[in-house]
N, C-alpha and C. Protein backbone atom coordinates (compact mmCIF):
# COMPACT_ATOMS: atom_id res chain seq x y z
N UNK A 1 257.86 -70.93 -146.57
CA UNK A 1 258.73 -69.91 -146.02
C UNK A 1 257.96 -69.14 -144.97
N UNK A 2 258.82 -69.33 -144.03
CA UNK A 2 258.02 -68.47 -142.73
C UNK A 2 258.47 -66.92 -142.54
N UNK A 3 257.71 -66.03 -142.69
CA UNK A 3 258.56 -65.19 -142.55
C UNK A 3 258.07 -63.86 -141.28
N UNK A 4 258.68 -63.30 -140.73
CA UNK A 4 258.54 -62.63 -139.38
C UNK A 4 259.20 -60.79 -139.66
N UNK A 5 258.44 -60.31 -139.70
CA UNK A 5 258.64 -58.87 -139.85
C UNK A 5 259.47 -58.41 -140.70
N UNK A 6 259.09 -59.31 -142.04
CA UNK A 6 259.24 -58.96 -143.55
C UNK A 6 258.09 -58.88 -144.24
N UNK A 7 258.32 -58.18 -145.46
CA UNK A 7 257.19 -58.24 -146.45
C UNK A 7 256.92 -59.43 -146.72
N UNK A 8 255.24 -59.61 -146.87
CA UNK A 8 255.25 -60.83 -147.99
C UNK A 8 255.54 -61.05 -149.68
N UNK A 9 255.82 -60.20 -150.19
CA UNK A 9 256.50 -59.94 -151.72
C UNK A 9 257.59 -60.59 -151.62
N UNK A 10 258.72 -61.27 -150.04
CA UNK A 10 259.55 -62.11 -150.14
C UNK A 10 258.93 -63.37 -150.38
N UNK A 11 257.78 -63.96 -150.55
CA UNK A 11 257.60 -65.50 -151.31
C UNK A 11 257.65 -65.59 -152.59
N UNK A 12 257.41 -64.53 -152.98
CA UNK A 12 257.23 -64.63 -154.66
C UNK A 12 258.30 -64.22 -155.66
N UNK A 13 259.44 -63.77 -154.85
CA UNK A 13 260.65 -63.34 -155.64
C UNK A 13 261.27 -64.29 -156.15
N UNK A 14 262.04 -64.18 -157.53
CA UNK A 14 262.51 -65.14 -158.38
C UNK A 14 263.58 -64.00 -158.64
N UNK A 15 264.53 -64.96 -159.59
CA UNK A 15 265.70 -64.81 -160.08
C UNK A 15 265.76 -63.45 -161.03
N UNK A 16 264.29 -63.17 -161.55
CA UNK A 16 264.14 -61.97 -162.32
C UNK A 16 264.40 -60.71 -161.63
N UNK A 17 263.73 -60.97 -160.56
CA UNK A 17 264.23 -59.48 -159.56
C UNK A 17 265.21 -59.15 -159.30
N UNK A 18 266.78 -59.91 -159.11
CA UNK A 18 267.82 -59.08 -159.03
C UNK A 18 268.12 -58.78 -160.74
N UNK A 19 268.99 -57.57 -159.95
CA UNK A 19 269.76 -56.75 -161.04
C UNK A 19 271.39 -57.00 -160.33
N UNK A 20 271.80 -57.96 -161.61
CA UNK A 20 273.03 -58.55 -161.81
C UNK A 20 274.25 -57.63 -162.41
N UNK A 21 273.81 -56.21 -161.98
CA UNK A 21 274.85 -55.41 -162.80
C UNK A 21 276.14 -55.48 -162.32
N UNK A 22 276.28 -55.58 -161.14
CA UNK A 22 277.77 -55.45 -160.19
C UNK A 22 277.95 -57.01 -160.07
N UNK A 23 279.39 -56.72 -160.05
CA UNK A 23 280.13 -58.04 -160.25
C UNK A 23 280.27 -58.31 -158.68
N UNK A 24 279.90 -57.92 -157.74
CA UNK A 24 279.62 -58.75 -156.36
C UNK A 24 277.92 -58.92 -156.21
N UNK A 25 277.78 -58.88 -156.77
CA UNK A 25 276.13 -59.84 -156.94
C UNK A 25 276.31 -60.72 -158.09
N UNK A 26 277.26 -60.83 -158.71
CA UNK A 26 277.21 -62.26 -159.74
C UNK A 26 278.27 -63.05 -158.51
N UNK A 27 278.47 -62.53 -157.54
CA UNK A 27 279.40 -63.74 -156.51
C UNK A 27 278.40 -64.43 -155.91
N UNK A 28 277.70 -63.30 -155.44
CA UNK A 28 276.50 -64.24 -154.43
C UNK A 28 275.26 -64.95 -155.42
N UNK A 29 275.04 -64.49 -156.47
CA UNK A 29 274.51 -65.59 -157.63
C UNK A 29 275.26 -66.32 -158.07
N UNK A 30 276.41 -66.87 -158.11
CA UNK A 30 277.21 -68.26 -158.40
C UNK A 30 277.06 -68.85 -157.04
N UNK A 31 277.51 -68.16 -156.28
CA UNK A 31 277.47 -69.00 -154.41
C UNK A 31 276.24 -70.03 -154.50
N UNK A 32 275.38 -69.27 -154.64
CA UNK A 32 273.64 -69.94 -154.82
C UNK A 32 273.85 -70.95 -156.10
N UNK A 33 274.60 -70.83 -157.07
CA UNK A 33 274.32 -71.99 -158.30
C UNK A 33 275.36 -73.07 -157.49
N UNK A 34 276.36 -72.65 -157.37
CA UNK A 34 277.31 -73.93 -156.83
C UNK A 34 276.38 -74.45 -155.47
N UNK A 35 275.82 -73.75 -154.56
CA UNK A 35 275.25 -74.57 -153.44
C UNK A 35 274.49 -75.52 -153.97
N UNK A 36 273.53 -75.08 -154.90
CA UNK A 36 272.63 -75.84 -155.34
C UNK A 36 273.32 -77.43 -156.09
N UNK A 37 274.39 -77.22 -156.74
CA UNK A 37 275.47 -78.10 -157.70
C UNK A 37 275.86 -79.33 -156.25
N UNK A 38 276.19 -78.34 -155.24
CA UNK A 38 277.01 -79.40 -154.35
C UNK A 38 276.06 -79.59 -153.16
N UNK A 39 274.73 -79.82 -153.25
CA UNK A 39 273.88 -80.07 -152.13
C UNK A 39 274.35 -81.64 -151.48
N UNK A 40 275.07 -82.41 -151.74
CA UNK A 40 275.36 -83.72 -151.55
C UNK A 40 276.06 -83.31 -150.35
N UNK A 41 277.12 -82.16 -150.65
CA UNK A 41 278.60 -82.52 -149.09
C UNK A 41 277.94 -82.20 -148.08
N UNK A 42 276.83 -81.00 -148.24
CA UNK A 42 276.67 -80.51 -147.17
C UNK A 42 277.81 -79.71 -146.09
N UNK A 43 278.46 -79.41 -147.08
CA UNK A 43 279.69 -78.41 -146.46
C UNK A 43 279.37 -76.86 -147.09
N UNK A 44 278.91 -76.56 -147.29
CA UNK A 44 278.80 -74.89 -147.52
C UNK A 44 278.14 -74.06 -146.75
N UNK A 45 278.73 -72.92 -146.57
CA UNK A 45 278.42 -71.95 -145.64
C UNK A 45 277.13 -71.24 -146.07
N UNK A 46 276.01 -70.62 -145.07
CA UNK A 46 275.62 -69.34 -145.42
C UNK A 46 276.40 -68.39 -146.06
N UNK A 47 275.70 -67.45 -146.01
CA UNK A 47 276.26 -65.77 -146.26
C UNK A 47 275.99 -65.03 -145.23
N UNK A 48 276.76 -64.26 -144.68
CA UNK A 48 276.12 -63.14 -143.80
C UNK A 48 276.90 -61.84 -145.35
N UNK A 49 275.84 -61.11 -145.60
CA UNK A 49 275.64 -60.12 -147.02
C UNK A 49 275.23 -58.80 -146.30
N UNK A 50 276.19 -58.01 -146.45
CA UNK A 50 275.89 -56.63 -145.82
C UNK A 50 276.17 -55.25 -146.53
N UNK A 51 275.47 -54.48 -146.25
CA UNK A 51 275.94 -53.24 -147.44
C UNK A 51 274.92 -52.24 -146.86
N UNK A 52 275.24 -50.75 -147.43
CA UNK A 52 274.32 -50.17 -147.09
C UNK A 52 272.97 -50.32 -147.23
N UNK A 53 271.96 -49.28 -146.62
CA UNK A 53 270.64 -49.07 -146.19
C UNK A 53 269.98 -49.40 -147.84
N UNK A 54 268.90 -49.97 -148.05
CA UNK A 54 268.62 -50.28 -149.48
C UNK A 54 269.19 -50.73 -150.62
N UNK A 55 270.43 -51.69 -150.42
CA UNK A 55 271.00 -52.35 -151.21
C UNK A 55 270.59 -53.53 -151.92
N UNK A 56 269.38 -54.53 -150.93
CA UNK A 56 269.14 -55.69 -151.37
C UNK A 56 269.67 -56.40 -150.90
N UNK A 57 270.04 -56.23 -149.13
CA UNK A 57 270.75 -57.83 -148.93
C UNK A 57 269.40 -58.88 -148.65
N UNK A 58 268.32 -58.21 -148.25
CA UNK A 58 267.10 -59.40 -147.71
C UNK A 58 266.89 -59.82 -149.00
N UNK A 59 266.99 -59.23 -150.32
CA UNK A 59 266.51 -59.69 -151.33
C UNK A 59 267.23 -60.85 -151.49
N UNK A 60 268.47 -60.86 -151.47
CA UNK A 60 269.45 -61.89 -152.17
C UNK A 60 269.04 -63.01 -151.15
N UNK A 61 269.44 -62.86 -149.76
CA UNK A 61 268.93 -63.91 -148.72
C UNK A 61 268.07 -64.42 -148.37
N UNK A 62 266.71 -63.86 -148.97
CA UNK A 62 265.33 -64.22 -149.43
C UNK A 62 265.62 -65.06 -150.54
N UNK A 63 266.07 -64.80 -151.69
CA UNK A 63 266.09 -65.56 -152.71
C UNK A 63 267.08 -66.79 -152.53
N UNK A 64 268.29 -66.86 -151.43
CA UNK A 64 268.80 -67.46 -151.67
C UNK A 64 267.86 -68.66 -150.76
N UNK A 65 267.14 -68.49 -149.62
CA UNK A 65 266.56 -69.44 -148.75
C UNK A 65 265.26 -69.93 -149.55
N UNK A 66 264.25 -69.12 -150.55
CA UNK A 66 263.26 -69.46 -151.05
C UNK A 66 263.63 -70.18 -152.74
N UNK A 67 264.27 -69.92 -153.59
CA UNK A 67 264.29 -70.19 -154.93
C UNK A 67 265.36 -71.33 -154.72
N UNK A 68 266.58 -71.08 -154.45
CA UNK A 68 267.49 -72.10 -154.78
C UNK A 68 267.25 -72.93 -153.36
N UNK A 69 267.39 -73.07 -152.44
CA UNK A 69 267.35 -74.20 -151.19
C UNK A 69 266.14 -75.10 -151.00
N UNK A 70 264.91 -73.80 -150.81
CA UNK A 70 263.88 -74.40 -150.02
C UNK A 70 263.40 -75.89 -151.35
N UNK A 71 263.05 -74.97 -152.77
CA UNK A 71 262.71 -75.57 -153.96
C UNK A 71 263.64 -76.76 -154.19
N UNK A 72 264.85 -76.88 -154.26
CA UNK A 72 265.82 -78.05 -153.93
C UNK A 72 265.20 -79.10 -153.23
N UNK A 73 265.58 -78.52 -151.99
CA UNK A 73 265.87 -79.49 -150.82
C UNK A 73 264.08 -79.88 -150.26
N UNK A 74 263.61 -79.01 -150.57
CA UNK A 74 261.89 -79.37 -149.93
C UNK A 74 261.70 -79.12 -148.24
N UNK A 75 262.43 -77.91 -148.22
CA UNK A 75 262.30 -78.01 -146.53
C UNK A 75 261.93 -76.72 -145.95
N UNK A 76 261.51 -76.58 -145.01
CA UNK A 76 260.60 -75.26 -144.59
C UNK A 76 262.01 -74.10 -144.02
N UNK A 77 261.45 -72.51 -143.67
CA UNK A 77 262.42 -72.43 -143.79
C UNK A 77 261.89 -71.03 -142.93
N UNK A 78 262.60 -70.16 -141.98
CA UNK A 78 261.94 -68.88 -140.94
C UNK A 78 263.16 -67.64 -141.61
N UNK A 79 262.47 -66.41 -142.28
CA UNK A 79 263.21 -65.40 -142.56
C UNK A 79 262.51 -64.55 -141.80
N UNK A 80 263.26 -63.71 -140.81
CA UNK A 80 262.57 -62.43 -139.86
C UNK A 80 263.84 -61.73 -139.32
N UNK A 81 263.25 -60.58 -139.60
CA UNK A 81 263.90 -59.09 -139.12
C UNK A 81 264.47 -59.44 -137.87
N UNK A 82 265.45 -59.41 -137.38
CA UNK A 82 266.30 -59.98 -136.10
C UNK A 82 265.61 -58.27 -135.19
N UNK A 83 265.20 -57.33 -135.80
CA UNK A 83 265.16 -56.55 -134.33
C UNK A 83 263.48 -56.47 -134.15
N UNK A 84 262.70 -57.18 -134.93
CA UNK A 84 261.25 -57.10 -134.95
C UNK A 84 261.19 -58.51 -134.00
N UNK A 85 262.07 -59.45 -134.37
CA UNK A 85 262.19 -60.27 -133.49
C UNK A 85 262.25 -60.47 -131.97
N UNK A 86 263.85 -59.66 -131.80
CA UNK A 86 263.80 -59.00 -130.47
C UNK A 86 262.89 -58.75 -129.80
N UNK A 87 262.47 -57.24 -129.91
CA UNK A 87 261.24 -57.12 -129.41
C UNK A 87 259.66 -58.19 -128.97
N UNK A 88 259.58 -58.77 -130.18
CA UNK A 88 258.51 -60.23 -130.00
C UNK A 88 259.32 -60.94 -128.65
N UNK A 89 260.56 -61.18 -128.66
CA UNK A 89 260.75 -62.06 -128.01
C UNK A 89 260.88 -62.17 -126.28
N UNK A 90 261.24 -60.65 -126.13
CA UNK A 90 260.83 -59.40 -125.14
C UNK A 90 259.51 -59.83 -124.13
N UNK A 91 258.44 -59.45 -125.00
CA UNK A 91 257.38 -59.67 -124.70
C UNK A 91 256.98 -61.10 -124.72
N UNK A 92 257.68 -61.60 -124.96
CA UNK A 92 257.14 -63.68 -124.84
C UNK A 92 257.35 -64.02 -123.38
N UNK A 93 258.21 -62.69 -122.72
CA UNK A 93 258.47 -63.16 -121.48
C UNK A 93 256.98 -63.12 -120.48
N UNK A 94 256.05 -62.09 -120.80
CA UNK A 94 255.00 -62.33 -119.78
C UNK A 94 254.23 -63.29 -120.86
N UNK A 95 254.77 -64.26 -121.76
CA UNK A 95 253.44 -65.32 -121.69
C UNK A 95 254.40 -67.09 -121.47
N UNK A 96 255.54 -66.40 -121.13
CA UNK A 96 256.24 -67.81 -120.79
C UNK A 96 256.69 -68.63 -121.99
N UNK A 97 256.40 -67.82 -123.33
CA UNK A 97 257.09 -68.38 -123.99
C UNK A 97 258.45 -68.91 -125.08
N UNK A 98 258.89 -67.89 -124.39
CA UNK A 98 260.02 -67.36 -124.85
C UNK A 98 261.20 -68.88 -125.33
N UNK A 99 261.12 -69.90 -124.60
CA UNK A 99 261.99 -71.53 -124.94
C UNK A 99 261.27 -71.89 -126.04
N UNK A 100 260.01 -71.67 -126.35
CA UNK A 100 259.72 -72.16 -127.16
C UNK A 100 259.57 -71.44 -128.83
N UNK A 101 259.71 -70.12 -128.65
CA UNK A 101 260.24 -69.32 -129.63
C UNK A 101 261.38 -69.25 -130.07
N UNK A 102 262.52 -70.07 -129.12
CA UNK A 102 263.63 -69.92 -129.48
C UNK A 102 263.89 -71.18 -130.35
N UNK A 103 263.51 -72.34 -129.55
CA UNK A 103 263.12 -73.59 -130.44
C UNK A 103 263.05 -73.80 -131.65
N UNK A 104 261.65 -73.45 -131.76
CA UNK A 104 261.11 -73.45 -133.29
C UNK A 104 262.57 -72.62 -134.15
N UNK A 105 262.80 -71.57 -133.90
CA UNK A 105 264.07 -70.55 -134.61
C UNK A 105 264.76 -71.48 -134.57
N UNK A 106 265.81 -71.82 -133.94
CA UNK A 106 267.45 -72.28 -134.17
C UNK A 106 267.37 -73.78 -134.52
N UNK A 107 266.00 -74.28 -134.38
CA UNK A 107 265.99 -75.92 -135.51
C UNK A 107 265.22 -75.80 -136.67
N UNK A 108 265.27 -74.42 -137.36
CA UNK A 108 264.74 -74.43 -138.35
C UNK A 108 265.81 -74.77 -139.53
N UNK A 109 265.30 -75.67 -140.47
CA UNK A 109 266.63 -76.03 -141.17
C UNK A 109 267.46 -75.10 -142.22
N UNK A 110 266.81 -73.65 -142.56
CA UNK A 110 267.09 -72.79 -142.83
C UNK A 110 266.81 -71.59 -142.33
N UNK A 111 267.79 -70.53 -142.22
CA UNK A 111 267.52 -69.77 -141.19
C UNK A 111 267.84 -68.67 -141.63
N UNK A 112 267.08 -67.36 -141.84
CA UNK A 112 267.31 -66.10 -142.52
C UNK A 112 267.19 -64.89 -141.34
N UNK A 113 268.64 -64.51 -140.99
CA UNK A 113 268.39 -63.33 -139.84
C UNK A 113 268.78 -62.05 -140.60
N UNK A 114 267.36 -61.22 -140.49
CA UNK A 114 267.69 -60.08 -141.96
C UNK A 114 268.03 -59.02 -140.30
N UNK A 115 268.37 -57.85 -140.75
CA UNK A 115 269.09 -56.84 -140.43
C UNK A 115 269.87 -57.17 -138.65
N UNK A 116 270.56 -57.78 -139.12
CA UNK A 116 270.96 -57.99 -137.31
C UNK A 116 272.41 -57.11 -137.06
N UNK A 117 272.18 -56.52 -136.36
CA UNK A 117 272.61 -55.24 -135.58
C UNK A 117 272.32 -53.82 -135.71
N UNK A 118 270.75 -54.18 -135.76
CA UNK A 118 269.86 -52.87 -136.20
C UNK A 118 269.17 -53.00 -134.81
N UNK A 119 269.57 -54.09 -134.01
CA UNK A 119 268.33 -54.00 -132.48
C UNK A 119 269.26 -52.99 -131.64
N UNK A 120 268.77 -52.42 -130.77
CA UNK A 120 269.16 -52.30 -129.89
C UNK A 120 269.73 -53.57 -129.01
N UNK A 121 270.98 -53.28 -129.00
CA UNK A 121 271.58 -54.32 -128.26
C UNK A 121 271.59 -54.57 -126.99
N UNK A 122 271.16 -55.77 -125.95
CA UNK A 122 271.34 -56.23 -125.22
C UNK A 122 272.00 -57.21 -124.15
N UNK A 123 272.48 -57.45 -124.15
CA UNK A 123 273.41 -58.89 -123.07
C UNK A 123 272.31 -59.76 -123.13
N UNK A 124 271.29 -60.42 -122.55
CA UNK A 124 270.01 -61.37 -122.92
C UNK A 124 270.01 -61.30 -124.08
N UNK A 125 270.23 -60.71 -125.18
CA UNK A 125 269.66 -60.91 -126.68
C UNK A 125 270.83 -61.49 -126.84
N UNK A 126 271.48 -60.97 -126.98
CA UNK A 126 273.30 -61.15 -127.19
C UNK A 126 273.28 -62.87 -126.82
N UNK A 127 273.63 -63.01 -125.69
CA UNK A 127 273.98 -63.98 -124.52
C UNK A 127 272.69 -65.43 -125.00
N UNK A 128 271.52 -65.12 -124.46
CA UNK A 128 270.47 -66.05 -124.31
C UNK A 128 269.70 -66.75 -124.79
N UNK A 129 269.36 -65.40 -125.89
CA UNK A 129 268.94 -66.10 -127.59
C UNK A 129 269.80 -65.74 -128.34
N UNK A 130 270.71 -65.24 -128.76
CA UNK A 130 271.53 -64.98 -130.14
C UNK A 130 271.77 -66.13 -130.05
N UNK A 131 273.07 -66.32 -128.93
CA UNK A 131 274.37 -67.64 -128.67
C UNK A 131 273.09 -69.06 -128.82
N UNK A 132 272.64 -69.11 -127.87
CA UNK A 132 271.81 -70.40 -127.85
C UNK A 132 271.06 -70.89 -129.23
N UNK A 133 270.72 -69.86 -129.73
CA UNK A 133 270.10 -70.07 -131.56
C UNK A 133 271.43 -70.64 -132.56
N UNK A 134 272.44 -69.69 -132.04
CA UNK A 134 273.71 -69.59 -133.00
C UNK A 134 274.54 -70.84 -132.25
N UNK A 135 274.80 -71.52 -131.38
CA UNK A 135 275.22 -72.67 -131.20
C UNK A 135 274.63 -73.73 -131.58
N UNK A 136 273.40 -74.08 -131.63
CA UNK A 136 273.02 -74.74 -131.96
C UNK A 136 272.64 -75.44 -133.13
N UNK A 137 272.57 -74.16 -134.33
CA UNK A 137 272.91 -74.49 -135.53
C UNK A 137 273.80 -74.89 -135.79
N UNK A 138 275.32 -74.55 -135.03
CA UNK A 138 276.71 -74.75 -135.26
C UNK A 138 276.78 -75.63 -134.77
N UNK A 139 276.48 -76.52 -133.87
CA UNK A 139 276.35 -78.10 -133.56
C UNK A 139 275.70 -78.82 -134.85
N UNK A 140 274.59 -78.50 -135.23
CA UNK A 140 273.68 -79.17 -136.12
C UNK A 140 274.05 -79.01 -137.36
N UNK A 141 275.49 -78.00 -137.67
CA UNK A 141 275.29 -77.78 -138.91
C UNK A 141 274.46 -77.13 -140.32
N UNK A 142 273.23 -76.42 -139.47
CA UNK A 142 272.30 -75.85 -140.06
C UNK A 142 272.36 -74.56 -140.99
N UNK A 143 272.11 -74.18 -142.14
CA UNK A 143 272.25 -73.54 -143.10
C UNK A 143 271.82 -72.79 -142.17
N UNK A 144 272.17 -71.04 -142.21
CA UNK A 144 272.54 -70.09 -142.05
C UNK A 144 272.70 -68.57 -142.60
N UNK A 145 271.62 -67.79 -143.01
CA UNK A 145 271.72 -66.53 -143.69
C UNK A 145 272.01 -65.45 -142.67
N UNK A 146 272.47 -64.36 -142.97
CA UNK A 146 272.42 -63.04 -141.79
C UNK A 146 272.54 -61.45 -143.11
N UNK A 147 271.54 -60.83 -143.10
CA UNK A 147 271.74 -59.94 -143.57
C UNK A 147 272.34 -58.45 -142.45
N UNK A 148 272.69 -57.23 -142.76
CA UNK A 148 273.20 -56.23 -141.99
C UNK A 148 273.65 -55.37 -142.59
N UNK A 149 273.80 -53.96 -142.58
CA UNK A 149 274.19 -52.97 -142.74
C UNK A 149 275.72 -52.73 -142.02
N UNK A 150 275.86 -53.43 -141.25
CA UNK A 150 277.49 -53.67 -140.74
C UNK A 150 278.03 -54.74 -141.19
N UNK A 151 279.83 -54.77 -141.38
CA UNK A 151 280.22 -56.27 -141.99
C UNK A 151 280.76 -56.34 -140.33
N UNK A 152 281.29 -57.65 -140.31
CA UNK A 152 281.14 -58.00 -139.34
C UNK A 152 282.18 -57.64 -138.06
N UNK A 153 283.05 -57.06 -138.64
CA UNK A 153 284.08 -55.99 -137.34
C UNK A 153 282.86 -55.03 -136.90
N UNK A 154 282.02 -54.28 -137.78
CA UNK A 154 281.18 -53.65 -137.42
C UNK A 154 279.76 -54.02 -135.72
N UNK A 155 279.41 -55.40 -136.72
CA UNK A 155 278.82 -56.34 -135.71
C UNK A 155 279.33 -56.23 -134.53
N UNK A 156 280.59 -57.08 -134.62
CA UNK A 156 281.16 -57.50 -133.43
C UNK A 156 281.45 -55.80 -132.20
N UNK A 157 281.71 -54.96 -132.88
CA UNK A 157 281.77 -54.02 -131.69
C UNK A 157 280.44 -53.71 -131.51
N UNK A 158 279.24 -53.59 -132.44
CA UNK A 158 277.73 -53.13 -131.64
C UNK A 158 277.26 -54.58 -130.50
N UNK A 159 278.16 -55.47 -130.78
CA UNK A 159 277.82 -56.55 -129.40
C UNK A 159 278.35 -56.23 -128.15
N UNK A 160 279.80 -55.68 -128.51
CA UNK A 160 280.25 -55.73 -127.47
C UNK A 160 280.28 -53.76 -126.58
N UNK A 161 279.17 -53.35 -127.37
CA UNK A 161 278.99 -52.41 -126.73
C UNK A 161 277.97 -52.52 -125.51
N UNK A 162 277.87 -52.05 -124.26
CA UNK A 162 276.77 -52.34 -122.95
C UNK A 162 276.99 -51.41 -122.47
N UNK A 163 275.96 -51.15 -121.51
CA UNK A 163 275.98 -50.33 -120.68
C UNK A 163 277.06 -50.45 -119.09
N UNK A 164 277.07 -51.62 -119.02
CA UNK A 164 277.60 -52.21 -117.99
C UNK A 164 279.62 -51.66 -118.51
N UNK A 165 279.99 -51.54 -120.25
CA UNK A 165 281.17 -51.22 -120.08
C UNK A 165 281.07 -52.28 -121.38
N UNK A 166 282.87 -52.37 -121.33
CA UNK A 166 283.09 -53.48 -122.52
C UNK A 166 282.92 -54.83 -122.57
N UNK A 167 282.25 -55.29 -123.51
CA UNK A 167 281.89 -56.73 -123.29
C UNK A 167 282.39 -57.34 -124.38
N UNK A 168 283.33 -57.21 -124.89
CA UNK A 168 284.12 -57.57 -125.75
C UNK A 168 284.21 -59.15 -125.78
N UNK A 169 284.50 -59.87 -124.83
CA UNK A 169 284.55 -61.46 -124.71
C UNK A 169 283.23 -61.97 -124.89
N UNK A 170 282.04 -61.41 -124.39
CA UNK A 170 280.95 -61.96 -124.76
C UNK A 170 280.57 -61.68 -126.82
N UNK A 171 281.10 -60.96 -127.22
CA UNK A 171 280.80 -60.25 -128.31
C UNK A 171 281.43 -61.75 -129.24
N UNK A 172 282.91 -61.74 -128.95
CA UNK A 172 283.66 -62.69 -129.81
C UNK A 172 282.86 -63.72 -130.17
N UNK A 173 282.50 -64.40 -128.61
CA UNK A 173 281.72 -65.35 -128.69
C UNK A 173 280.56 -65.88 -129.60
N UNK A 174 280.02 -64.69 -129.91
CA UNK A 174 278.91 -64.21 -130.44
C UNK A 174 279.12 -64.55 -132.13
N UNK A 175 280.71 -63.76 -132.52
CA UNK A 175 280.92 -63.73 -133.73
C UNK A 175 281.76 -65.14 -134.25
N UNK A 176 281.74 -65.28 -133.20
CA UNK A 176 282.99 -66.67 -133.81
C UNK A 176 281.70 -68.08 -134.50
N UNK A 177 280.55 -67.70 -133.73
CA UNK A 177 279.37 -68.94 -134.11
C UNK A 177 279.13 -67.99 -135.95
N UNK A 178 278.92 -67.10 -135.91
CA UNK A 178 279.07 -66.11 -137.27
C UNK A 178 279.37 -66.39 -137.97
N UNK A 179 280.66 -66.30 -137.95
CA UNK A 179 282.09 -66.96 -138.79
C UNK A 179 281.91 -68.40 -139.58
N UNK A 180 281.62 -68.64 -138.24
CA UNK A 180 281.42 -70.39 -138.20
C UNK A 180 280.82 -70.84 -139.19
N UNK A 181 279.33 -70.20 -139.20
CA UNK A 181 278.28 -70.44 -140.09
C UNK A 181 278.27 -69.59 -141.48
N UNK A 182 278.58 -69.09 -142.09
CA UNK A 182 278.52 -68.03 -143.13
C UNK A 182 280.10 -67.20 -143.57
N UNK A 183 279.87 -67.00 -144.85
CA UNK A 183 281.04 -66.35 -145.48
C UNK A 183 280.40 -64.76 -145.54
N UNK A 184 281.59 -64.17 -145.27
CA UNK A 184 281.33 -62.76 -145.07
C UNK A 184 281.16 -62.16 -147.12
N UNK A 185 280.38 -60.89 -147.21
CA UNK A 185 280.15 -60.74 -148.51
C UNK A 185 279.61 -59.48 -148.29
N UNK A 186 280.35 -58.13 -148.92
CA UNK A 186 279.51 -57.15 -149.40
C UNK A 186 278.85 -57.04 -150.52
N UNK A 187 277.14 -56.48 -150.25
CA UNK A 187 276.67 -56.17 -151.48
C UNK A 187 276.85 -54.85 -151.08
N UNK A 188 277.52 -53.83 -152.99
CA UNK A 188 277.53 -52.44 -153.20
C UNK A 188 276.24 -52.25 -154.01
N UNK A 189 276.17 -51.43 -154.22
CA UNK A 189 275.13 -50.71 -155.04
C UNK A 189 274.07 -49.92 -154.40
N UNK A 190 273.86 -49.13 -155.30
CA UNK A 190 272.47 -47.84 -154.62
C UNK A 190 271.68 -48.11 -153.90
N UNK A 191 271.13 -47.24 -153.03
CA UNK A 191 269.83 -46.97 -152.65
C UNK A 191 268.98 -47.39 -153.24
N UNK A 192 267.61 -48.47 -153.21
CA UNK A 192 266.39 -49.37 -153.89
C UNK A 192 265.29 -48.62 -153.64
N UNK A 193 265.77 -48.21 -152.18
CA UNK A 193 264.36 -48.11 -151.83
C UNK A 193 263.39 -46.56 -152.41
């Protein structure tokens, strides 16, 4: 598990660490037993799992990419903070490497984007790497996590907010690869942190 402006305490989490008290965390713990049951079709969605500030969505999407998939399937797998990302990716521009950061990301065969629409939003982030990461999985079919503090009406207007005015058509765009890839899911429960 690769992971990019997360803790490392996400390799070692197991099934013991959630607290299964709310009956929408026994959804997204069956989601994870049935994926695991039907790894053959290869038809099941991510999750994009959102809820307030300290709920545990990286936990669940950590656990769901490290315990049930990676251990399964045997395959490597990139979980990173989508706005720690950003920024990295920002700065890849004065070393030219920015194609190849994007690369490695969107053919990874599992893919964990924890807090995304916590960056400051951009049109290039939006547009250049979001879409190009997020199409490409959606061509390939590639498993798919997204954690957030917004569900995804939420999302979709912090995309289509700019400076330039409304960017609403670029935003859709954005969310429809979303959609595509992952079932929408609130986690409730308290403050963790």
């Amino acid at each position: 598990m690769t992971l990019i402006g997360l803790p490392a305490s996400l390799k070692h989490i197991s099934t013991d660490d959630l607290d299964l008290g709310d009956p929408n965390r026994i959804e997204i713990y069956n989601y994870l037993n049935d994926y695991q049951k039907n790894l053959e079709t290869g038809t099941q969605k991510g999750l994009y799992v959102f809820g307030n500030f300290g709920v545990g969505e990286v936990l669940f999407d950590g656990l769901s990419s490290k315990s049930f998939i990676c251990q399964v399937r045997q395959v490597n797998d990139h979980c990173f903070n989508f706005p720690t990302f950003c920024v990295d990716i920002k700065n890849a521009i004065n070393t030219g490497t920015v194609k190849e950061q994007i690369d490695q990301i969107k053919q990874s065969e599992i893919l964990v984007l924890d807090d995304i629409g916590a960056e400051q939003q951009s049109p290039w982030i939006r547009d250049d790497v979001l879409q190009v990461i997020l199409q490409y999985r959606m061509q390939e079919n590639l498993l798919t996590f997204f954690t957030s503090n917004l569900d995804v009406k939420g999302l979709e207007e912090h995309f289509a907010a700019s400076r330039s005015g409304d960017e609403t058509w670029q935003a859709k765009r954005v969310m429809e690869r979303i959609r595509y890839l992952a079932r929408e899911i609130h986690l409730q429960g308290d403050n963790r942190r």
